[in-house]
N, C-alpha and C. Protein backbone atom coordinates (compact mmCIF):
# COMPACT_ATOMS: atom_id res chain seq x y z
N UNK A 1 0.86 -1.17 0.00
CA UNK A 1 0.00 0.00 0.00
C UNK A 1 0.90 1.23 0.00
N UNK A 2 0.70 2.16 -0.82
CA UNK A 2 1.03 3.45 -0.99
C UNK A 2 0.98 4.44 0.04
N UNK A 3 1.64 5.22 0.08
CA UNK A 3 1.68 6.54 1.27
C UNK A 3 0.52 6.78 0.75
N UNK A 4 -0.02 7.69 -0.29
CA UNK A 4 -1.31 8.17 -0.38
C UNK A 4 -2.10 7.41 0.06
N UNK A 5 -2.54 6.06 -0.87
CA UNK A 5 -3.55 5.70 -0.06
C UNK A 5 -3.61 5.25 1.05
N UNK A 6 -2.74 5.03 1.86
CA UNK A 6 -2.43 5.08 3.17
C UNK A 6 -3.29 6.22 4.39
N UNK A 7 -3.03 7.73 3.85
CA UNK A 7 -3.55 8.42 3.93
C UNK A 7 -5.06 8.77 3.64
N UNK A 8 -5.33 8.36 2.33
CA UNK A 8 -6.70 7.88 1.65
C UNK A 8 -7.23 7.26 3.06
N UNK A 9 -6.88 6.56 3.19
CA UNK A 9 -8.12 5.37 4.37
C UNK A 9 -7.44 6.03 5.56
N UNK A 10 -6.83 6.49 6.01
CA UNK A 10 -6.59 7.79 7.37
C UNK A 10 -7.63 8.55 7.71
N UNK A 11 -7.73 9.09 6.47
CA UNK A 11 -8.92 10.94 6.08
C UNK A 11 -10.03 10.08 6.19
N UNK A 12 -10.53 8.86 5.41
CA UNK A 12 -11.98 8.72 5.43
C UNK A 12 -12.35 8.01 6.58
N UNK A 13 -11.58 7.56 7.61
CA UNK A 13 -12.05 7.08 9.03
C UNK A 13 -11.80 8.02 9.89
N UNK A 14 -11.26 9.14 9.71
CA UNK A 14 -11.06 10.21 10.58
C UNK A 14 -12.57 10.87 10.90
N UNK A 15 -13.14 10.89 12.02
CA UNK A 15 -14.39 11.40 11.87
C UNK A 15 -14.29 12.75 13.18
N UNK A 16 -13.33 12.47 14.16
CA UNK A 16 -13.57 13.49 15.12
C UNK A 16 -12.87 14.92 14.61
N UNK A 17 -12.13 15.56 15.51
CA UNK A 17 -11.30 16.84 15.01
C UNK A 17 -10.43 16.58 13.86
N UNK A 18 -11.33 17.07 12.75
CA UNK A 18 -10.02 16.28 11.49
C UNK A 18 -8.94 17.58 10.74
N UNK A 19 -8.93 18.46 11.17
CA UNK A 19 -7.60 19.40 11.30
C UNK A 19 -6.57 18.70 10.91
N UNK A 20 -5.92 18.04 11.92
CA UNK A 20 -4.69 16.93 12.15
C UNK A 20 -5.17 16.23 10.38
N UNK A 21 -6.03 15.64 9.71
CA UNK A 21 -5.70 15.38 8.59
C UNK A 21 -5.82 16.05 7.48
N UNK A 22 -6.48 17.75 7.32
CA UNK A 22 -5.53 18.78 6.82
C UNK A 22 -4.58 18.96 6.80
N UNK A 23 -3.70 19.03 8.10
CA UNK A 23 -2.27 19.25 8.29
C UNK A 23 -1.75 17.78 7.90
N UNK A 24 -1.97 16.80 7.75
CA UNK A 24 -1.34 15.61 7.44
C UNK A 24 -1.11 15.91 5.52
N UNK A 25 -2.34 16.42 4.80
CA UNK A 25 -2.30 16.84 3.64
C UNK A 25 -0.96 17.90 3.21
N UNK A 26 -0.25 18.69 3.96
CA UNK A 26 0.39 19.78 4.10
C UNK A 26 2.07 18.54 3.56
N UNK A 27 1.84 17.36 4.32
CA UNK A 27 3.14 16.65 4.14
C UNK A 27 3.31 15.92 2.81
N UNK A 28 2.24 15.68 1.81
CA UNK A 28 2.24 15.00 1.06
C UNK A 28 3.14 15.67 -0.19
N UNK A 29 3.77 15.11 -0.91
CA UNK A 29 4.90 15.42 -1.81
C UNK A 29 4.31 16.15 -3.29
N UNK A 30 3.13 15.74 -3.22
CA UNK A 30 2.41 15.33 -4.87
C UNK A 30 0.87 16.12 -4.19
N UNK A 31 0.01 16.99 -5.04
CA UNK A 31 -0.83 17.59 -4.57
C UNK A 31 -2.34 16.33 -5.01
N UNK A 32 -2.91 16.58 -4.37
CA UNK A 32 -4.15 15.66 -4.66
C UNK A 32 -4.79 16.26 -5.30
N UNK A 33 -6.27 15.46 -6.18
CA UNK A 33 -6.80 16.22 -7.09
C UNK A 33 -7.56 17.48 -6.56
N UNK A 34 -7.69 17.28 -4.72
CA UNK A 34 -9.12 18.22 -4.54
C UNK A 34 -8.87 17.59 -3.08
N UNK A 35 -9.89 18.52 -2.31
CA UNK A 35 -10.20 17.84 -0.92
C UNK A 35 -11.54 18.30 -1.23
N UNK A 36 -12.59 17.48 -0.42
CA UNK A 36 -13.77 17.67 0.17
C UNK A 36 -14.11 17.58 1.33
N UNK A 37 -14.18 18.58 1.89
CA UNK A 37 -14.76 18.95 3.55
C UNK A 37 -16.39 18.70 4.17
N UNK A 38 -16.00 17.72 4.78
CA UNK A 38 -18.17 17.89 4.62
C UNK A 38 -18.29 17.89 5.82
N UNK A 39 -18.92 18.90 6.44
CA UNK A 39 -19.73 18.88 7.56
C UNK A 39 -21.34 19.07 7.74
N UNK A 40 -21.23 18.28 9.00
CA UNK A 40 -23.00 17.57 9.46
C UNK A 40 -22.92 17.97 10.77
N UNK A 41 -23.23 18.96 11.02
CA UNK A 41 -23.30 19.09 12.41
C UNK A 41 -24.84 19.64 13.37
N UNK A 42 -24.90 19.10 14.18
CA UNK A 42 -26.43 19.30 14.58
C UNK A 42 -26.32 20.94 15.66
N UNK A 43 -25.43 21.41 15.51
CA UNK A 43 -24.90 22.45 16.51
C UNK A 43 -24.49 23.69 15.29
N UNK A 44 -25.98 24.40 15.51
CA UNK A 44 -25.97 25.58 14.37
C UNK A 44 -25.06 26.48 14.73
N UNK A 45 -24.13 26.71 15.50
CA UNK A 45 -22.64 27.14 15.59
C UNK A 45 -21.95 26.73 15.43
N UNK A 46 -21.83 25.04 14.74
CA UNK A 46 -20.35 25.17 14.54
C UNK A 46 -19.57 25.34 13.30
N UNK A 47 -19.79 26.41 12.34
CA UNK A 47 -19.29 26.69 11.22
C UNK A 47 -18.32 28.16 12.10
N UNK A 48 -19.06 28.64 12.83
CA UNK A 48 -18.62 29.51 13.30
C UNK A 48 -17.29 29.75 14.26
N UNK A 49 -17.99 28.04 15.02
CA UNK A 49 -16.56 28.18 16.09
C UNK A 49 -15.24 27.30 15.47
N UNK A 50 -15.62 26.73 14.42
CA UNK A 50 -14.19 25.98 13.81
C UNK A 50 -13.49 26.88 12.35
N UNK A 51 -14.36 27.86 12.51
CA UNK A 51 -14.28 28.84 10.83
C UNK A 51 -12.56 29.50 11.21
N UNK A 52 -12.33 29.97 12.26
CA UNK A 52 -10.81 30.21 11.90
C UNK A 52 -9.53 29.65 11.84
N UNK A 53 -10.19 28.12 12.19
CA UNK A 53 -9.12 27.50 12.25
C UNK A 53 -8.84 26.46 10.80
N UNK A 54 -10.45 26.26 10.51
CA UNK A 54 -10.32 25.75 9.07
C UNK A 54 -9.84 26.96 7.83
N UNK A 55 -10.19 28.07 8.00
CA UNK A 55 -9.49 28.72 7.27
C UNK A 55 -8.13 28.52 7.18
N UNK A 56 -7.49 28.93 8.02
CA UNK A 56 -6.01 29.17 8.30
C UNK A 56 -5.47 27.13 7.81
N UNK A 57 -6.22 26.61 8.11
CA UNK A 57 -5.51 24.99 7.22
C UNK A 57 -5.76 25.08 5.96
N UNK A 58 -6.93 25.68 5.43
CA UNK A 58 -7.08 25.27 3.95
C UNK A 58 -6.27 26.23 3.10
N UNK A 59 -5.83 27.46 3.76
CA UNK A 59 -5.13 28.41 3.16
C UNK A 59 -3.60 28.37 2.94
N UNK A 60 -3.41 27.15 3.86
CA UNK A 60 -1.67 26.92 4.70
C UNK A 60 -1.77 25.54 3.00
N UNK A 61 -2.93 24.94 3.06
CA UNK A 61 -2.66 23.61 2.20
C UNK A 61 -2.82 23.60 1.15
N UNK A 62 -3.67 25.44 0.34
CA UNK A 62 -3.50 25.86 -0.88
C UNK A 62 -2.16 26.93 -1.28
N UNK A 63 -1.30 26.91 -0.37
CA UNK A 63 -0.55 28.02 -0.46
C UNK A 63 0.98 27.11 -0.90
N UNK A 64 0.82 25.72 0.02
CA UNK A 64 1.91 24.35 -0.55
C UNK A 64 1.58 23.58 -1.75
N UNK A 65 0.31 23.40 -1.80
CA UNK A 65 -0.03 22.75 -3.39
C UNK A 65 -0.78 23.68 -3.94
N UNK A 66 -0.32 24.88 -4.88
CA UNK A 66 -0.67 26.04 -5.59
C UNK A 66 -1.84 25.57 -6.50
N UNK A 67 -2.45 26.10 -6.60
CA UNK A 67 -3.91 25.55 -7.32
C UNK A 67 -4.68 24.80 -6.88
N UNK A 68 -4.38 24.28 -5.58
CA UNK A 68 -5.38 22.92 -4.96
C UNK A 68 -7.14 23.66 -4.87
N UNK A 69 -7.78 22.73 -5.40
CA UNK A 69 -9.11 22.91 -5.26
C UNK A 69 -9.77 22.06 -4.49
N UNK A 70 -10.32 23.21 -3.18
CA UNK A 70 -11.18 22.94 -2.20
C UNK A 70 -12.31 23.14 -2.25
N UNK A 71 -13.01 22.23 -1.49
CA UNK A 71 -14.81 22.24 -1.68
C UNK A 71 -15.21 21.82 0.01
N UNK A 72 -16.33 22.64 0.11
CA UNK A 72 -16.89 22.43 1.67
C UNK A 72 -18.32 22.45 1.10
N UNK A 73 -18.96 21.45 1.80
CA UNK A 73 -20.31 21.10 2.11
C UNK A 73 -20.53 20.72 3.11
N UNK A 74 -21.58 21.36 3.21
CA UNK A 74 -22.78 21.67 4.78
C UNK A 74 -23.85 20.85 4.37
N UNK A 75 -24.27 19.56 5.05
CA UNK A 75 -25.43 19.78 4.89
C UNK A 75 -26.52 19.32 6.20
N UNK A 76 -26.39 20.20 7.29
CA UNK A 76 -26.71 20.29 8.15
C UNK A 76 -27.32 21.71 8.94
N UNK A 77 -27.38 21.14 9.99
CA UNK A 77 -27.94 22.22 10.97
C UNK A 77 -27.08 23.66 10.87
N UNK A 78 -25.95 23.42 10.73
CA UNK A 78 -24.69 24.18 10.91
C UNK A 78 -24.91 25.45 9.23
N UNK A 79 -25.57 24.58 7.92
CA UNK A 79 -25.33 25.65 7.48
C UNK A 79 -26.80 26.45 7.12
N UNK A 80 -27.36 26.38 8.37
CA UNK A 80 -28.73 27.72 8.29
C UNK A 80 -28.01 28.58 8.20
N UNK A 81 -26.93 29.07 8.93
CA UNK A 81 -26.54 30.58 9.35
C UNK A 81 -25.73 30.91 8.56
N UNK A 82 -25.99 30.27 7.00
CA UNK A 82 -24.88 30.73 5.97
C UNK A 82 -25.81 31.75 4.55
N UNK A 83 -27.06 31.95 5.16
CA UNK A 83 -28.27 32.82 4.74
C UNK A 83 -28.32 34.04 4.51
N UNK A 84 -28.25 35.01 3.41
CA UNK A 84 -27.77 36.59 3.24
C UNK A 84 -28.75 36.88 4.73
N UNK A 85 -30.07 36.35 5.54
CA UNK A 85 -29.90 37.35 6.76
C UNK A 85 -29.69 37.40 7.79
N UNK A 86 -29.09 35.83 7.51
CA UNK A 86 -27.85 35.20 8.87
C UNK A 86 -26.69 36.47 8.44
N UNK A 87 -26.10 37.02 7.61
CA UNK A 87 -24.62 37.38 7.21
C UNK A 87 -24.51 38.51 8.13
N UNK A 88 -25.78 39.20 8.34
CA UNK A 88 -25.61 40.70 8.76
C UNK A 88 -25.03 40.29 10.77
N UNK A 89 -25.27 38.88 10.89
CA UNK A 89 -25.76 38.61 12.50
C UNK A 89 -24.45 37.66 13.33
N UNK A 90 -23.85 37.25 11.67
CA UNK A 90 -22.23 36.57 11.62
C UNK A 90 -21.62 37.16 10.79
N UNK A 91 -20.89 38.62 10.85
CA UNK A 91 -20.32 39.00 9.66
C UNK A 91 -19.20 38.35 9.49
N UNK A 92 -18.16 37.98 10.69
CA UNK A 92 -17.21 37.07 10.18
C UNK A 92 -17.02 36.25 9.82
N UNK A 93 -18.17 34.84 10.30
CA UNK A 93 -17.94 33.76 9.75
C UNK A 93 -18.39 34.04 7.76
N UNK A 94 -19.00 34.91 7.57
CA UNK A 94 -19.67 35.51 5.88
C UNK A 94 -18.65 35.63 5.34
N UNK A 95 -17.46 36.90 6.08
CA UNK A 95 -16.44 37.53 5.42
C UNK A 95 -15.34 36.39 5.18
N UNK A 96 -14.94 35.29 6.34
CA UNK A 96 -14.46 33.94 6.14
C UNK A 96 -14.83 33.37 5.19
N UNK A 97 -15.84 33.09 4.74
CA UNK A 97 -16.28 31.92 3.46
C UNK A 97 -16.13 32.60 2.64
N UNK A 98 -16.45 34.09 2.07
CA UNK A 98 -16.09 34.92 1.07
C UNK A 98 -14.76 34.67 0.52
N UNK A 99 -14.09 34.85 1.65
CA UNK A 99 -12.37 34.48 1.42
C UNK A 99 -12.06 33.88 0.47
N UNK A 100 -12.39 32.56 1.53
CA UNK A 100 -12.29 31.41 1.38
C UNK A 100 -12.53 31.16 -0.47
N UNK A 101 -14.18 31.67 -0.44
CA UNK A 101 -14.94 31.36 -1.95
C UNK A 101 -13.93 31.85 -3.04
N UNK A 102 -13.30 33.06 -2.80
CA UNK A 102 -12.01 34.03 -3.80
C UNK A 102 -11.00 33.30 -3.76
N UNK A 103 -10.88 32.13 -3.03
CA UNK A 103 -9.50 31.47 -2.75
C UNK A 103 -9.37 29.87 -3.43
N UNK A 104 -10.23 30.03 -4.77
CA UNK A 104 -10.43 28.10 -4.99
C UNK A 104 -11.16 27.49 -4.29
N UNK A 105 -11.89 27.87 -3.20
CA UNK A 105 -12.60 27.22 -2.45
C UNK A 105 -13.92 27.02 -2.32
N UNK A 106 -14.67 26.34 -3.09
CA UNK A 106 -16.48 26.53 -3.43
C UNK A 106 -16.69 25.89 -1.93
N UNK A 107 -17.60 26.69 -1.61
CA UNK A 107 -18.69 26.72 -0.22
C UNK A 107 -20.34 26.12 -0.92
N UNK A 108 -20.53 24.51 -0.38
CA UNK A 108 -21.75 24.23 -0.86
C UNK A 108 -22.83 24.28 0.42
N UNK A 109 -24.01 24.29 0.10
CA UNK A 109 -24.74 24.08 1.39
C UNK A 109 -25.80 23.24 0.39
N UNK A 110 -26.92 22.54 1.60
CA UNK A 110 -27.75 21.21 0.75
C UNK A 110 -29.29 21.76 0.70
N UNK A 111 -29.22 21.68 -0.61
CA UNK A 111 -30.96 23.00 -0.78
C UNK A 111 -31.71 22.12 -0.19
N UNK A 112 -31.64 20.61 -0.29
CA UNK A 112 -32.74 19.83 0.28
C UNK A 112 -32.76 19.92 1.63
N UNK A 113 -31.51 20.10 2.44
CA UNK A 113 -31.84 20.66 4.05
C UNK A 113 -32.19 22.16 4.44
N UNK A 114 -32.45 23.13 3.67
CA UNK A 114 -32.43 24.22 3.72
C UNK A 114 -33.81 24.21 3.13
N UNK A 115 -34.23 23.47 2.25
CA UNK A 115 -36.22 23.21 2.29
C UNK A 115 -36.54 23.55 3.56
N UNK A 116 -36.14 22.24 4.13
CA UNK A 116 -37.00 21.57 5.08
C UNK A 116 -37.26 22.90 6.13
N UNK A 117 -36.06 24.12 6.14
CA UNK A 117 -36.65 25.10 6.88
C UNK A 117 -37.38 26.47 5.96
N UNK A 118 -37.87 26.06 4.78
CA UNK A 118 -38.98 26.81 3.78
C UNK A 118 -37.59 27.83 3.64
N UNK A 119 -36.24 27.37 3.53
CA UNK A 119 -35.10 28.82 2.94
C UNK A 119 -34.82 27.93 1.13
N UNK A 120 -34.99 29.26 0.50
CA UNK A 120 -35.07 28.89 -0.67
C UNK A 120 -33.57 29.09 -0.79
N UNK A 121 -33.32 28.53 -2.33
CA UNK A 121 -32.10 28.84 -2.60
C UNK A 121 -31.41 30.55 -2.78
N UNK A 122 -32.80 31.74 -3.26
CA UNK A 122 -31.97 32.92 -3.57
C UNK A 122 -31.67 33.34 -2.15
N UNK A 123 -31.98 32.59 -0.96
CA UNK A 123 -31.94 33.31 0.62
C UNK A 123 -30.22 33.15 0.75
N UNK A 124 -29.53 33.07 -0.45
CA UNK A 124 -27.89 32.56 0.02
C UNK A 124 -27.07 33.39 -0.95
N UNK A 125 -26.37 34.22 -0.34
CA UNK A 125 -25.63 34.72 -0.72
C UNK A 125 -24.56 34.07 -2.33
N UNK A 126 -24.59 35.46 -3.66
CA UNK A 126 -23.92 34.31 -4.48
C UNK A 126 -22.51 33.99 -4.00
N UNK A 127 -21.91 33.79 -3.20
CA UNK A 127 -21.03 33.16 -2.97
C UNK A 127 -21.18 32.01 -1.74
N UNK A 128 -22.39 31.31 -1.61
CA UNK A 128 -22.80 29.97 -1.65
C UNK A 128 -23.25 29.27 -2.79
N UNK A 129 -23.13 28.04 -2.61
CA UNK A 129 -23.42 27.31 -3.52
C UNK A 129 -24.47 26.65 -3.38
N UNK A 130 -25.45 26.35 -3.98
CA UNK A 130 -26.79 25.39 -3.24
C UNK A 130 -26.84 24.28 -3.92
N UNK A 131 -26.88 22.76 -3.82
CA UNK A 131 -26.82 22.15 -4.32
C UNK A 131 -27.78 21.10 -3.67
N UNK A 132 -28.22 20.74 -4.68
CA UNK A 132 -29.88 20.03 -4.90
C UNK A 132 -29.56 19.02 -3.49
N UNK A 133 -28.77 18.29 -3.17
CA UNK A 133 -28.82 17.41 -2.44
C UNK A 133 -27.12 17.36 -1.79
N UNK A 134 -26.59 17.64 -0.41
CA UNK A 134 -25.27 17.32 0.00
C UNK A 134 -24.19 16.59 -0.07
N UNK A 135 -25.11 15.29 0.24
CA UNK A 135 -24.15 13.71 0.12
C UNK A 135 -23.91 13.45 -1.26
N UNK A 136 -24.97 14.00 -2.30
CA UNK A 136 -24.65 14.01 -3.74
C UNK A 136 -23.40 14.72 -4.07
N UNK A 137 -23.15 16.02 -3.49
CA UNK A 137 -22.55 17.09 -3.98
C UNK A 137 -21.22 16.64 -3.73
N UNK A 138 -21.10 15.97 -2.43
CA UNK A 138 -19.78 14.83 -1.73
C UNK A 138 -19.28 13.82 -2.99
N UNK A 139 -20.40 13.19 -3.44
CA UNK A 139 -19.99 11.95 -4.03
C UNK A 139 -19.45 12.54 -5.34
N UNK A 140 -19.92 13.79 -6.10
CA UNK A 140 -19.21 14.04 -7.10
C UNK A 140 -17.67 14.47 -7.29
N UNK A 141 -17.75 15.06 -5.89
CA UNK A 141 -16.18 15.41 -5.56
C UNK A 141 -15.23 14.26 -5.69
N UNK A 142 -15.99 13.08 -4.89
CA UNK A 142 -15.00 12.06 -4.37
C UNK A 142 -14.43 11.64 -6.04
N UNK A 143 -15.97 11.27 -7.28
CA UNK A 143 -15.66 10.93 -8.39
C UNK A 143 -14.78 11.51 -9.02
N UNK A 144 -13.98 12.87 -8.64
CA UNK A 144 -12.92 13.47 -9.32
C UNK A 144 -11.57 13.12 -8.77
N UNK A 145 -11.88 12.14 -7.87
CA UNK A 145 -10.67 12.08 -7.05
C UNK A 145 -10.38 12.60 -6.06
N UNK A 146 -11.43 13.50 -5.04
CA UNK A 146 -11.16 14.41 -3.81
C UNK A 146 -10.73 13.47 -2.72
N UNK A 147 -9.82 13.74 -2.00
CA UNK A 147 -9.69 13.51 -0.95
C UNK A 147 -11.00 13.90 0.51
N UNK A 148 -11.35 12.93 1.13
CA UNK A 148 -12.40 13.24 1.93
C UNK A 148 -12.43 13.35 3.44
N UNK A 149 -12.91 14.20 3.96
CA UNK A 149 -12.45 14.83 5.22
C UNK A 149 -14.01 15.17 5.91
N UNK A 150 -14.17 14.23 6.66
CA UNK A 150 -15.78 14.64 7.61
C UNK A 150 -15.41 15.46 8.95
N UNK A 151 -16.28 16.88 8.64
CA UNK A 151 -16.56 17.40 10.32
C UNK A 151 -17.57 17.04 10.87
């Protein structure tokens, strides 16, 4: 077995604080095609309270593999508050994903969980992404080859 995929089956059983396998990405020699970040979290703060620290990894791990393309999907509780009238009420975590969005980094959230609270798709700023269904939006990543990383 290969260092990568070594790593490969690291990232996709990593389910708690997975930082540590961002920064494990930082060591790899050869850039991967992509990462995909997916968080599910039932705690509608936590985009907020992990937003500066995932910044500062995904920025540290596009800045060593120049062009790396990152993708985050929400499709949980966590991304109600990613709503143009959530933005005015979290301006930082907004001004963070903005960044982020200018930085290679598409920000998805899951229109089908964002139904279920009657928020349509124009309620999202264009620098979200809405995508018909989350775990879908995951699996297309993975089909390009993303590396996968659950919060």
């Amino acid at each position: 077995m290969n260092y990568l995929t070594a790593l490969l089956l690291l990232v996709l059983s990593f389910n708690a604080y997975a930082f540590e396998a961002l920064e494990d990405i930082l060591k790899l020699k050869k850039a991967p095609a992509g990462v995909v970040i997916e968080i599910t979290s039932g705690d509608k703060l936590y985009l907020e309270k992990i937003m500066p620290q995932l910044k500062a990894d995904i920025l540290a791990i596009q800045k060593k593999h120049k062009g790396l393309s990152v993708a985050i999907v929400s499709h949980a509780r966590e991304s109600l508050l990613l709503t143009k009238q959530k933005s005015q009420l979290h301006t930082k975590l907004h001004s963070d994903i903005k960044s982020l969005s200018d930085n290679n980094t598409s920000v998805h959230v899951c229109g089908t969980y964002a139904s279920w609270f009657n928020i349509n798709e124009d309620e999202f700023p264009d620098y979200i992404n809405v995508s018909p269904a989350g775990p879908v939006q995951v699996d297309d990543y993975l089909e390009l080859g993303y590396l996968h990383i659950e919060l």
